[in-house]
PDB file of N, CA and C in Angstrom:
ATOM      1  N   UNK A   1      83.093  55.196  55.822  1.00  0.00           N
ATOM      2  CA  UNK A   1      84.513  55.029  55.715  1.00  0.00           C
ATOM      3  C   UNK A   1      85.137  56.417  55.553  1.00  0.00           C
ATOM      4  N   UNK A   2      85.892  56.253  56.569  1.00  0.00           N
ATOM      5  CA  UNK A   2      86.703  58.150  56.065  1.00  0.00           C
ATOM      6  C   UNK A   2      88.114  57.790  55.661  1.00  0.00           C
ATOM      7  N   UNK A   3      88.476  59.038  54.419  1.00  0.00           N
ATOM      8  CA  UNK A   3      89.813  58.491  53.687  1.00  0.00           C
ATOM      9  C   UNK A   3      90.634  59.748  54.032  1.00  0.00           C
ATOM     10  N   UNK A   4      91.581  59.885  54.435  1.00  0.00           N
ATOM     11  CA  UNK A   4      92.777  60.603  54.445  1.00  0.00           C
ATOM     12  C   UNK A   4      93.854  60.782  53.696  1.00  0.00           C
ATOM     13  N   UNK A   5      94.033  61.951  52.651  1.00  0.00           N
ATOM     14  CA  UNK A   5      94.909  62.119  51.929  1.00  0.00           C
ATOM     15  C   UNK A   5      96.040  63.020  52.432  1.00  0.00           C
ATOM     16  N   UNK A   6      96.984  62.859  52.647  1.00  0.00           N
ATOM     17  CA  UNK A   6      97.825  63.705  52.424  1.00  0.00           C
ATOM     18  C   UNK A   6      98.378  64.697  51.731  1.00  0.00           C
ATOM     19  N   UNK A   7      98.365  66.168  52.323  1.00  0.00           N
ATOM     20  CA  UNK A   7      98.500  67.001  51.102  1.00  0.00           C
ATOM     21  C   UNK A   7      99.538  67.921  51.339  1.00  0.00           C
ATOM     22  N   UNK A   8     100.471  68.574  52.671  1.00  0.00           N
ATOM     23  CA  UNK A   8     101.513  68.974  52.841  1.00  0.00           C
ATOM     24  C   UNK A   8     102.210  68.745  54.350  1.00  0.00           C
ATOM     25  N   UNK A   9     103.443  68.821  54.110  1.00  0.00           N
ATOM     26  CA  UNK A   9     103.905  69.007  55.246  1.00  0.00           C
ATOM     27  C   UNK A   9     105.237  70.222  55.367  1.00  0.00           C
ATOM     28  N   UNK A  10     105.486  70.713  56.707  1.00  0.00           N
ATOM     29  CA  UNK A  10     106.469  71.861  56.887  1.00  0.00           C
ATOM     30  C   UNK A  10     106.919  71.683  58.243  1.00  0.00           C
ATOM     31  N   UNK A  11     108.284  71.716  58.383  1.00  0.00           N
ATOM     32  CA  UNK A  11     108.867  71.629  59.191  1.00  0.00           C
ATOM     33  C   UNK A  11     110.348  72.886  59.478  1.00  0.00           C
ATOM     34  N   UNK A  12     110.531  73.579  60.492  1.00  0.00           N
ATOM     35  CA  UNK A  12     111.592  73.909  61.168  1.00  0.00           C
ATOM     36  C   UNK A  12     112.098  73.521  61.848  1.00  0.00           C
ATOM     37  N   UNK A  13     113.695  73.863  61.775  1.00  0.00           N
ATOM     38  CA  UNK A  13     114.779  73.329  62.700  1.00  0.00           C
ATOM     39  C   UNK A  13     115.430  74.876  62.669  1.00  0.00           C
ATOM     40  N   UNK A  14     115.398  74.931  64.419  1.00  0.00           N
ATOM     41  CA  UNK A  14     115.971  76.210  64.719  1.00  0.00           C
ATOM     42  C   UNK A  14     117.194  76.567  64.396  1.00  0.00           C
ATOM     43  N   UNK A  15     117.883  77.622  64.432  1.00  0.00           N
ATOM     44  CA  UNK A  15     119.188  77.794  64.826  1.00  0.00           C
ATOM     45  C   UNK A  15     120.018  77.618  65.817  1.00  0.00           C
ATOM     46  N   UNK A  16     119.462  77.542  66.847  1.00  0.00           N
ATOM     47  CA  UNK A  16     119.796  77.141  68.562  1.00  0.00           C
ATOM     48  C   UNK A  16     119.008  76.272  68.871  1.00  0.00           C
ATOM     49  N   UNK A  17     119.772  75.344  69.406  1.00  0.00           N
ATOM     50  CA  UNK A  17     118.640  74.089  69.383  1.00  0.00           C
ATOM     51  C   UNK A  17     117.550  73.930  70.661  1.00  0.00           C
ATOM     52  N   UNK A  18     117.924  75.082  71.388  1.00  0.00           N
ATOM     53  CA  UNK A  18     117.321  75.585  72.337  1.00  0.00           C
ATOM     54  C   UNK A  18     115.577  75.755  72.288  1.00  0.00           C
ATOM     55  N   UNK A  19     115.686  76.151  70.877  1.00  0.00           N
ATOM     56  CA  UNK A  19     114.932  77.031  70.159  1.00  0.00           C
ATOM     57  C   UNK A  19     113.381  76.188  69.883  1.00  0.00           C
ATOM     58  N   UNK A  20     112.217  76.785  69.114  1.00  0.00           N
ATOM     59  CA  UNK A  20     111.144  75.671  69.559  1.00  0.00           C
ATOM     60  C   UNK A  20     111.265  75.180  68.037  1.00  0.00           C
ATOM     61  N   UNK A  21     111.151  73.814  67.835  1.00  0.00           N
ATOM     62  CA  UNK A  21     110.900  73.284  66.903  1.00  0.00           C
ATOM     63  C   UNK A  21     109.253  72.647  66.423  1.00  0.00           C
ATOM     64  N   UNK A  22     108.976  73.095  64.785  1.00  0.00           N
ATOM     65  CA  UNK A  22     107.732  73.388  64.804  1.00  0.00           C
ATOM     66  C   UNK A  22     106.833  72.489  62.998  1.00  0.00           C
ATOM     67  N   UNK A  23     106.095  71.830  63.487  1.00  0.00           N
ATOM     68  CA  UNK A  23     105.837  71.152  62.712  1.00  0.00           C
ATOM     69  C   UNK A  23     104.657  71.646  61.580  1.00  0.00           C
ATOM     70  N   UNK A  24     104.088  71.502  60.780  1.00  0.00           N
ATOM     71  CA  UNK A  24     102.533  71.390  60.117  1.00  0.00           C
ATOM     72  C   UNK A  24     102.560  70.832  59.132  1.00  0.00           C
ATOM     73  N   UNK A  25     101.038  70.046  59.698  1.00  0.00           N
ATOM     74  CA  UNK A  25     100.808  69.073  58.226  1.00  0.00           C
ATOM     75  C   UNK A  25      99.715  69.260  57.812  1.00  0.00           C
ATOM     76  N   UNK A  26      99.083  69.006  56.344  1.00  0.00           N
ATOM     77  CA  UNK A  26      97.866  69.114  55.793  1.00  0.00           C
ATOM     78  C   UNK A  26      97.201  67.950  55.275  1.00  0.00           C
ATOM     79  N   UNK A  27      95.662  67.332  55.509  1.00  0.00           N
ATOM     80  CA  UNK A  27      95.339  66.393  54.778  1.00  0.00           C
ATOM     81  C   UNK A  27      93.790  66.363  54.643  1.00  0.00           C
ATOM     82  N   UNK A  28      93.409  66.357  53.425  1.00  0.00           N
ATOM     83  CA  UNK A  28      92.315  66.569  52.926  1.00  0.00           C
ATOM     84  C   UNK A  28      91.661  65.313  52.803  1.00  0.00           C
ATOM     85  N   UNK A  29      90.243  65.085  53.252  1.00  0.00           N
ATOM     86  CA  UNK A  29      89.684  63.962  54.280  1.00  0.00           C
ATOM     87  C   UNK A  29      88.395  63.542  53.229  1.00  0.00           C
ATOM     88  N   UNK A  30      87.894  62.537  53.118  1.00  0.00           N
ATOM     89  CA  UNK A  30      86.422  62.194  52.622  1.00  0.00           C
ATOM     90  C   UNK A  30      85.820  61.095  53.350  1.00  0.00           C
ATOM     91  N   UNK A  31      84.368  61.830  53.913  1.00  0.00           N
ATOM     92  CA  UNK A  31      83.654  60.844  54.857  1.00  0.00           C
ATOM     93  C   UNK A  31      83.075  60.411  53.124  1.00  0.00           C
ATOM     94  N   UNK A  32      82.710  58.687  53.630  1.00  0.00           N
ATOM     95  CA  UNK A  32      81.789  57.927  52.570  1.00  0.00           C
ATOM     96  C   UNK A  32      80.820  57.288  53.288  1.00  0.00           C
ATOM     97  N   UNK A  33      79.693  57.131  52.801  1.00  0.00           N
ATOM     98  CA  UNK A  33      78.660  56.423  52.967  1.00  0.00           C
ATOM     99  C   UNK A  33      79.306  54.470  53.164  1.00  0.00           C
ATOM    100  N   UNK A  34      78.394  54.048  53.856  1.00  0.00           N
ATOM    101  CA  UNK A  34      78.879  52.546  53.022  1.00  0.00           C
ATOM    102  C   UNK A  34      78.342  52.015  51.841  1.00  0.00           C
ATOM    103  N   UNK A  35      77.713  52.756  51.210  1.00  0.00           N
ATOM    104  CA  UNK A  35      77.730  52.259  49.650  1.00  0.00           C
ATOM    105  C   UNK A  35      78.855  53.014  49.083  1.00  0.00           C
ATOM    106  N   UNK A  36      79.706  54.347  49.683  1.00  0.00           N
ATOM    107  CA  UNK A  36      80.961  54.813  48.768  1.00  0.00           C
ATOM    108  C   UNK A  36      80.321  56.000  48.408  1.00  0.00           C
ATOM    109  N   UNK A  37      79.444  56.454  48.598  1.00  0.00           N
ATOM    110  CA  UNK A  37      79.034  57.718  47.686  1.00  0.00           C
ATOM    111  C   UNK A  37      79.660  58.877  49.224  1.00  0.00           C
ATOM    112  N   UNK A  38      79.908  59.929  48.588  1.00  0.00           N
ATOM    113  CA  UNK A  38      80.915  61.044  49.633  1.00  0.00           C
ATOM    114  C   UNK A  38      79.719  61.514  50.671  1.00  0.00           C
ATOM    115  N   UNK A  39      80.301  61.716  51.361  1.00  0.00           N
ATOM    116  CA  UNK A  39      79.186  62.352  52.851  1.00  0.00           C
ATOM    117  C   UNK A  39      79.089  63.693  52.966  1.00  0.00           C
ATOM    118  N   UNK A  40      80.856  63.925  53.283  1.00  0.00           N
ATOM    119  CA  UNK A  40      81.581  65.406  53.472  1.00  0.00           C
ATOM    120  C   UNK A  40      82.758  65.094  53.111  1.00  0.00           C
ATOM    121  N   UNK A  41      83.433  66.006  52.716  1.00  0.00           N
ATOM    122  CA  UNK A  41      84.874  66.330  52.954  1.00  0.00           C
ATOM    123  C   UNK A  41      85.671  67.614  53.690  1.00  0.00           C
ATOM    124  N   UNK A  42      86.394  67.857  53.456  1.00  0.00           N
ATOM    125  CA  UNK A  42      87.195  69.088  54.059  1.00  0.00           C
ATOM    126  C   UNK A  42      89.100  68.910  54.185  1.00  0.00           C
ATOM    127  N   UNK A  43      89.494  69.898  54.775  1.00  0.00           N
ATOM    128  CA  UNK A  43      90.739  69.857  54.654  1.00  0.00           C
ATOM    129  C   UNK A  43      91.190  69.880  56.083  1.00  0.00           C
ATOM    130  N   UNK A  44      92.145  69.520  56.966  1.00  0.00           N
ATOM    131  CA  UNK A  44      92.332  69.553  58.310  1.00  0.00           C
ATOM    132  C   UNK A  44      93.679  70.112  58.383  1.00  0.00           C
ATOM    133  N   UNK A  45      94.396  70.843  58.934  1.00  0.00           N
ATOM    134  CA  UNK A  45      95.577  71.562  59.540  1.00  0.00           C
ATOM    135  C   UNK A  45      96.134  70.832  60.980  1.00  0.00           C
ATOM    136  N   UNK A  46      97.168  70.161  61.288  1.00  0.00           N
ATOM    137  CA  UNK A  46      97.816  70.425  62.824  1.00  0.00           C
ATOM    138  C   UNK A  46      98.659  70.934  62.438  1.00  0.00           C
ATOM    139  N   UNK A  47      99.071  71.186  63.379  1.00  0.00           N
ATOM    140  CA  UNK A  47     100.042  71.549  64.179  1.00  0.00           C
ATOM    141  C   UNK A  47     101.429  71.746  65.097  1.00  0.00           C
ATOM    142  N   UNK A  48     102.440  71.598  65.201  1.00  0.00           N
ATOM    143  CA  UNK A  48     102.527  71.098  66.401  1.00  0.00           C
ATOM    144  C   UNK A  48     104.118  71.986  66.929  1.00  0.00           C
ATOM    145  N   UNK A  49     104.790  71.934  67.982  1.00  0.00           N
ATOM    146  CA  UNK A  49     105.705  72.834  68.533  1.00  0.00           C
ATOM    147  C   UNK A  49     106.151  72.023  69.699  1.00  0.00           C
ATOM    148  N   UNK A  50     107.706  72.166  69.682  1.00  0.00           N
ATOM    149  CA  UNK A  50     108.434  71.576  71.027  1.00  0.00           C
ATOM    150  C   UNK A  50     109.358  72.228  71.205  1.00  0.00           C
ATOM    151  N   UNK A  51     109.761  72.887  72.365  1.00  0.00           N
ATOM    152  CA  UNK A  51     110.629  73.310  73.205  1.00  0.00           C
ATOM    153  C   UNK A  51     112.122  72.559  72.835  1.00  0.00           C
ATOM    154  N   UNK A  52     113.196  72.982  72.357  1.00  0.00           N
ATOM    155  CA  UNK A  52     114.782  72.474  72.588  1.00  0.00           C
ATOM    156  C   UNK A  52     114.801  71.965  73.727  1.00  0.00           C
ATOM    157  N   UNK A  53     115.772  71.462  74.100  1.00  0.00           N
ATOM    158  CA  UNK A  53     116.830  71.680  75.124  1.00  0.00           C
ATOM    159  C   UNK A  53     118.479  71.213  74.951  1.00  0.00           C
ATOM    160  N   UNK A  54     118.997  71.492  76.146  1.00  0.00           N
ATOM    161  CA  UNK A  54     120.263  70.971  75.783  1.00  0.00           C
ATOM    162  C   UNK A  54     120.951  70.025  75.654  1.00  0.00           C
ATOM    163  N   UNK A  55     121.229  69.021  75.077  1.00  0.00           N
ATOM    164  CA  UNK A  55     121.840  67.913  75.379  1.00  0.00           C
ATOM    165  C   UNK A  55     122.142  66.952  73.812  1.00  0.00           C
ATOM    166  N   UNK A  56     122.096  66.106  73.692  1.00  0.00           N
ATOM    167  CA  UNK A  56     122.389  65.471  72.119  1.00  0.00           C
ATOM    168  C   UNK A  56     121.144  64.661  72.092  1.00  0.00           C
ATOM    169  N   UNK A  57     119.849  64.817  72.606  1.00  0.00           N
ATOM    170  CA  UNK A  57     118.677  64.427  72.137  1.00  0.00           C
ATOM    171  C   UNK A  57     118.043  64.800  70.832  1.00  0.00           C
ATOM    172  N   UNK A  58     118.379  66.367  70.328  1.00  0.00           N
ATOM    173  CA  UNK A  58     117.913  67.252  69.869  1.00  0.00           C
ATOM    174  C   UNK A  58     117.512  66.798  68.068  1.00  0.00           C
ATOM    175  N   UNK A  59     118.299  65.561  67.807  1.00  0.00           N
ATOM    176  CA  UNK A  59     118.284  65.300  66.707  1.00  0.00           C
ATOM    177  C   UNK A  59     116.352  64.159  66.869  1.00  0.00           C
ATOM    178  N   UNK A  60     115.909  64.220  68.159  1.00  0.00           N
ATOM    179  CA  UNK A  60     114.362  63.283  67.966  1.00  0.00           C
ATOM    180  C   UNK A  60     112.977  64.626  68.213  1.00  0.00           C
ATOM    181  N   UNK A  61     113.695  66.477  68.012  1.00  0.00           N
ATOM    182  CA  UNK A  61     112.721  66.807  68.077  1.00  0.00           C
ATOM    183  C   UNK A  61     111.823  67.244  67.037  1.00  0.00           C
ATOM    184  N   UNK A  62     112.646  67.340  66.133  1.00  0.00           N
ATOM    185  CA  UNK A  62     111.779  67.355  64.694  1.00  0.00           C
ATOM    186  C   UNK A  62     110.116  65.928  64.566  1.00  0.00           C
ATOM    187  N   UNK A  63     111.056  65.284  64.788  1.00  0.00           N
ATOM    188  CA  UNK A  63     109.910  63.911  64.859  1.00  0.00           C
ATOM    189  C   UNK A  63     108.869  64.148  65.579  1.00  0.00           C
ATOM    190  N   UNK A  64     109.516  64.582  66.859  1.00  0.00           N
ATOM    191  CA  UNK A  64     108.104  64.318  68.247  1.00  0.00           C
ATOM    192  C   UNK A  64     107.047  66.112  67.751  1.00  0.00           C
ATOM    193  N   UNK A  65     107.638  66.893  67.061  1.00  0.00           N
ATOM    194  CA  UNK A  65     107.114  67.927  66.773  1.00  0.00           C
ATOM    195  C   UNK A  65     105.488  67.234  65.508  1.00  0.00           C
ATOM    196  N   UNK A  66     106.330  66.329  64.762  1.00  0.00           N
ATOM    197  CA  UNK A  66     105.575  66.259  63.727  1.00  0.00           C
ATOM    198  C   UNK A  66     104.445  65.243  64.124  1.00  0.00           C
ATOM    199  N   UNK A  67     104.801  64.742  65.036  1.00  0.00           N
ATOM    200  CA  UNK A  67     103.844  63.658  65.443  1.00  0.00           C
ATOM    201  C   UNK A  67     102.904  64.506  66.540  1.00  0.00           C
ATOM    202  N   UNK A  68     103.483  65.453  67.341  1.00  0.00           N
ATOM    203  CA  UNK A  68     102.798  66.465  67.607  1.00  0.00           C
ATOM    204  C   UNK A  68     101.394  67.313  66.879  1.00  0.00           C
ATOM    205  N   UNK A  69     101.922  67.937  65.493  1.00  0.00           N
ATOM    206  CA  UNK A  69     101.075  67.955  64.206  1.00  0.00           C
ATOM    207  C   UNK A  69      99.938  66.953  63.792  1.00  0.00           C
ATOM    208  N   UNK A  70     100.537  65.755  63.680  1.00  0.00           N
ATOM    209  CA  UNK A  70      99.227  64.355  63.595  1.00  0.00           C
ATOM    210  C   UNK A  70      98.559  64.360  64.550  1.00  0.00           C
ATOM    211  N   UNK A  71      99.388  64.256  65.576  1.00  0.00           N
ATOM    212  CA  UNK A  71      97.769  64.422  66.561  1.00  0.00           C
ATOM    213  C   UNK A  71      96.550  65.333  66.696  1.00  0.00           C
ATOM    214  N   UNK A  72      97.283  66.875  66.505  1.00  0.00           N
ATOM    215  CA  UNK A  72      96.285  67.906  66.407  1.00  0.00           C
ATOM    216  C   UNK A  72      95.495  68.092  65.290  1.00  0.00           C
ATOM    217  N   UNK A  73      96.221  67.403  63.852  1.00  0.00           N
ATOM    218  CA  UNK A  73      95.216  67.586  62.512  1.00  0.00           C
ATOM    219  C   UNK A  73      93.967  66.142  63.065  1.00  0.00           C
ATOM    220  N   UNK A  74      94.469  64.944  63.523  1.00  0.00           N
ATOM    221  CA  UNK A  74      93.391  63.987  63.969  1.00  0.00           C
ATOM    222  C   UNK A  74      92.575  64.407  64.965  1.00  0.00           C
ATOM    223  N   UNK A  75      92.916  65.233  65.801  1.00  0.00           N
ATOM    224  CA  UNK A  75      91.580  65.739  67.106  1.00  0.00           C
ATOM    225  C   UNK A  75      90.893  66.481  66.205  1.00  0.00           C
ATOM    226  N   UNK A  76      91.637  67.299  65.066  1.00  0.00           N
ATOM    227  CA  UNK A  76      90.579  68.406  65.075  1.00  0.00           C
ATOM    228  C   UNK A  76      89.651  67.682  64.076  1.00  0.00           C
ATOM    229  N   UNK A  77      90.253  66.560  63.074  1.00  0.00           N
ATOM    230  CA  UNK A  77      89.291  65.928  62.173  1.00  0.00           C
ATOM    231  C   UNK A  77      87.946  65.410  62.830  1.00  0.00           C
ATOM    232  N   UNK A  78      88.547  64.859  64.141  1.00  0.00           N
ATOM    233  CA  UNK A  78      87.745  64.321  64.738  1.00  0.00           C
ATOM    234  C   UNK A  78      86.143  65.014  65.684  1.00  0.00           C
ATOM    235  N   UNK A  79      86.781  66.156  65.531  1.00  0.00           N
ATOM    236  CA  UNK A  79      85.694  67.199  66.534  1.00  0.00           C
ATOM    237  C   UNK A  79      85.221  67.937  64.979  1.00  0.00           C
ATOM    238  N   UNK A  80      85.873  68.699  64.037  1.00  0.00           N
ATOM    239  CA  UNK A  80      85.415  69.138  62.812  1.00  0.00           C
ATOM    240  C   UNK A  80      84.250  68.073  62.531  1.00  0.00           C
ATOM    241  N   UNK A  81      84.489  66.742  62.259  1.00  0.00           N
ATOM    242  CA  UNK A  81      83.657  65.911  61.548  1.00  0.00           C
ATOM    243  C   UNK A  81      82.136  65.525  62.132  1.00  0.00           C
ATOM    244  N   UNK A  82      82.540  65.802  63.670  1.00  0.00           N
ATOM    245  CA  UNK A  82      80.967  65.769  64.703  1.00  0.00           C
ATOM    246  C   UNK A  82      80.293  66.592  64.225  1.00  0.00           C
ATOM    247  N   UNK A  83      80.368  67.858  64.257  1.00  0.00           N
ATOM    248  CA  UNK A  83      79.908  69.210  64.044  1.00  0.00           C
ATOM    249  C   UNK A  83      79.531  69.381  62.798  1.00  0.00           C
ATOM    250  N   UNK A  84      80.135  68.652  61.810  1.00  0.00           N
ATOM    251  CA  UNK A  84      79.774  69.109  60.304  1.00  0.00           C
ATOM    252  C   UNK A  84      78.421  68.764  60.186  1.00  0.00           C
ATOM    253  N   UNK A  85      77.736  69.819  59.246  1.00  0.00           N
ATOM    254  CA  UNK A  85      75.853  69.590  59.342  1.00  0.00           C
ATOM    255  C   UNK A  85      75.772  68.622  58.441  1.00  0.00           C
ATOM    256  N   UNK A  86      76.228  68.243  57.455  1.00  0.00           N
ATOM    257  CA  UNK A  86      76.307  67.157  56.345  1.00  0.00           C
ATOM    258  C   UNK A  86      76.345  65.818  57.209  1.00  0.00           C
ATOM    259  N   UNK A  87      77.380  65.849  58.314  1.00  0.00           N
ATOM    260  CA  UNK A  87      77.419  64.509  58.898  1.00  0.00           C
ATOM    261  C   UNK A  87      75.976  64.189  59.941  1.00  0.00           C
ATOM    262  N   UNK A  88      75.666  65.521  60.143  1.00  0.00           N
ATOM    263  CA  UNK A  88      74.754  65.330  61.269  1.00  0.00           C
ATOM    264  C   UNK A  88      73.233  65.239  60.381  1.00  0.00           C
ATOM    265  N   UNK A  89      73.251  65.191  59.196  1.00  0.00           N
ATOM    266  CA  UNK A  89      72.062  64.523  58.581  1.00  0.00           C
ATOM    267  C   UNK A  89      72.064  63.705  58.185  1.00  0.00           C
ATOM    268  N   UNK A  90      73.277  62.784  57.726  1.00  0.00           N
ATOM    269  CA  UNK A  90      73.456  61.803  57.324  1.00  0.00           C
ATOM    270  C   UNK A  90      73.203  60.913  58.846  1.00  0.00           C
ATOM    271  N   UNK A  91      73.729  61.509  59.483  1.00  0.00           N
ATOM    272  CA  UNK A  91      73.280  60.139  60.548  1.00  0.00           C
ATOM    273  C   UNK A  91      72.423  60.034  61.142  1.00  0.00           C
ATOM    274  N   UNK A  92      71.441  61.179  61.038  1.00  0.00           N
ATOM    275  CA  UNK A  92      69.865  61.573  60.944  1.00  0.00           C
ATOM    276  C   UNK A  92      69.458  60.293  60.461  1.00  0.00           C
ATOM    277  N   UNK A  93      69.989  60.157  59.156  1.00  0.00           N
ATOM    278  CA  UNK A  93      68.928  59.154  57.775  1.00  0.00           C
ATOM    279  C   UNK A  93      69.295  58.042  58.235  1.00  0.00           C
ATOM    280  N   UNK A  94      70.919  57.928  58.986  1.00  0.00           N
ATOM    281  CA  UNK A  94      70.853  56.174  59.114  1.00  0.00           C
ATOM    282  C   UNK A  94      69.995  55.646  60.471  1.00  0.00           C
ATOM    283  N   UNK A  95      70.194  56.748  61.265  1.00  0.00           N
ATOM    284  CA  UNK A  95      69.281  56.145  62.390  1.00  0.00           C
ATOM    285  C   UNK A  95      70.338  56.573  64.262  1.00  0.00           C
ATOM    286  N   UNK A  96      71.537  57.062  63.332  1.00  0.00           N
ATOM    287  CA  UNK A  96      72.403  57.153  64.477  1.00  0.00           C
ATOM    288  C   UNK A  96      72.591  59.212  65.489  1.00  0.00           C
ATOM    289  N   UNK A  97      72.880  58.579  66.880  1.00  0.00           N
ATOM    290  CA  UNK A  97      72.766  60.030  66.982  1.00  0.00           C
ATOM    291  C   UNK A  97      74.354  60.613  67.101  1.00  0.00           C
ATOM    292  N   UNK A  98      75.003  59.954  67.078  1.00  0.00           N
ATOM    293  CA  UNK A  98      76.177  60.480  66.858  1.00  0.00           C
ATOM    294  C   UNK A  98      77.388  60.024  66.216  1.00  0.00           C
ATOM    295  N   UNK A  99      78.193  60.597  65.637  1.00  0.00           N
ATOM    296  CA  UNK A  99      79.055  60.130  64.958  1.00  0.00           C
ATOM    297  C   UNK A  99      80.257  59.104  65.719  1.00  0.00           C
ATOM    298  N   UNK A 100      80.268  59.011  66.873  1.00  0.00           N
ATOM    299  CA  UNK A 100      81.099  58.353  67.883  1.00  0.00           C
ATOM    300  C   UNK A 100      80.899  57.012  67.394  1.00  0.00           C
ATOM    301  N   UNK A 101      79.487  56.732  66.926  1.00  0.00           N
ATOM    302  CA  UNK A 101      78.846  55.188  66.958  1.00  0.00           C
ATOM    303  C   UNK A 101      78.935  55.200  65.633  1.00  0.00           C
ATOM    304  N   UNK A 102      78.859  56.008  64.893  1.00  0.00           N
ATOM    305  CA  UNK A 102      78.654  55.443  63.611  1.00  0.00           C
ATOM    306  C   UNK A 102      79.851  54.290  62.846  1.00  0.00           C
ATOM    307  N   UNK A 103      79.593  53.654  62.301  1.00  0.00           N
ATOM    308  CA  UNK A 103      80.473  52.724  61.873  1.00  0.00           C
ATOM    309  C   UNK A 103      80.873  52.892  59.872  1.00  0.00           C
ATOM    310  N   UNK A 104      79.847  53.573  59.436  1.00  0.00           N
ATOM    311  CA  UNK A 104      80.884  54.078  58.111  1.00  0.00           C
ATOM    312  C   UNK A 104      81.612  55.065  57.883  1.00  0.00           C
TER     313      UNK A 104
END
């Protein structure tokens, strides 16, 4: 089971709305076993940035920026968490070869 905490977020709004609007969020993660005992943890960063433009849209780019951010802190959780050597022995012991399949 992996848990996701939330731990910051930051956002800009340009002066010209032209301007790129720019998101980041932080959330500090715990893989668990399925009995609950911790696997790994770590902390994950996105990201994220959108281009202005002109028109009276400008008030939905903060949003699409930040959701921008979620996506890139979830890819990278998601590729971080393959790679981590903690995960890759743990799924050694259960029997699995990759974390794609694993189901806790």
């Amino acid at each position: 089971m992996l848990k996701a905490q939330f731990e910051d977020f930051a956002f800009t709004i340009p002066f010209l709305k032209t301007s790129t609007y720019r998101a980041k969020i932080m959330y500090r993660f715990t893989l668990h076993d399925r009995k609950g005992s911790p696997v790994a943890s770590g902390r994950v960063v996105g990201e994220g940035a959108l281009n202005g433009r002109i028109g009276f849209q400008y008030t939905r780019w903060p949003g699409k920026a930040a959701n921008l951010a979620i996506e890139d802190a979830m890819r990278k959780l998601i590729e971080d968490t393959d790679r981590d050597p903690e995960v890759t022995r743990w799924l050694r012991a259960i029997g699995s070869g990759s974390s794609a399949g694993a189901s806790s």
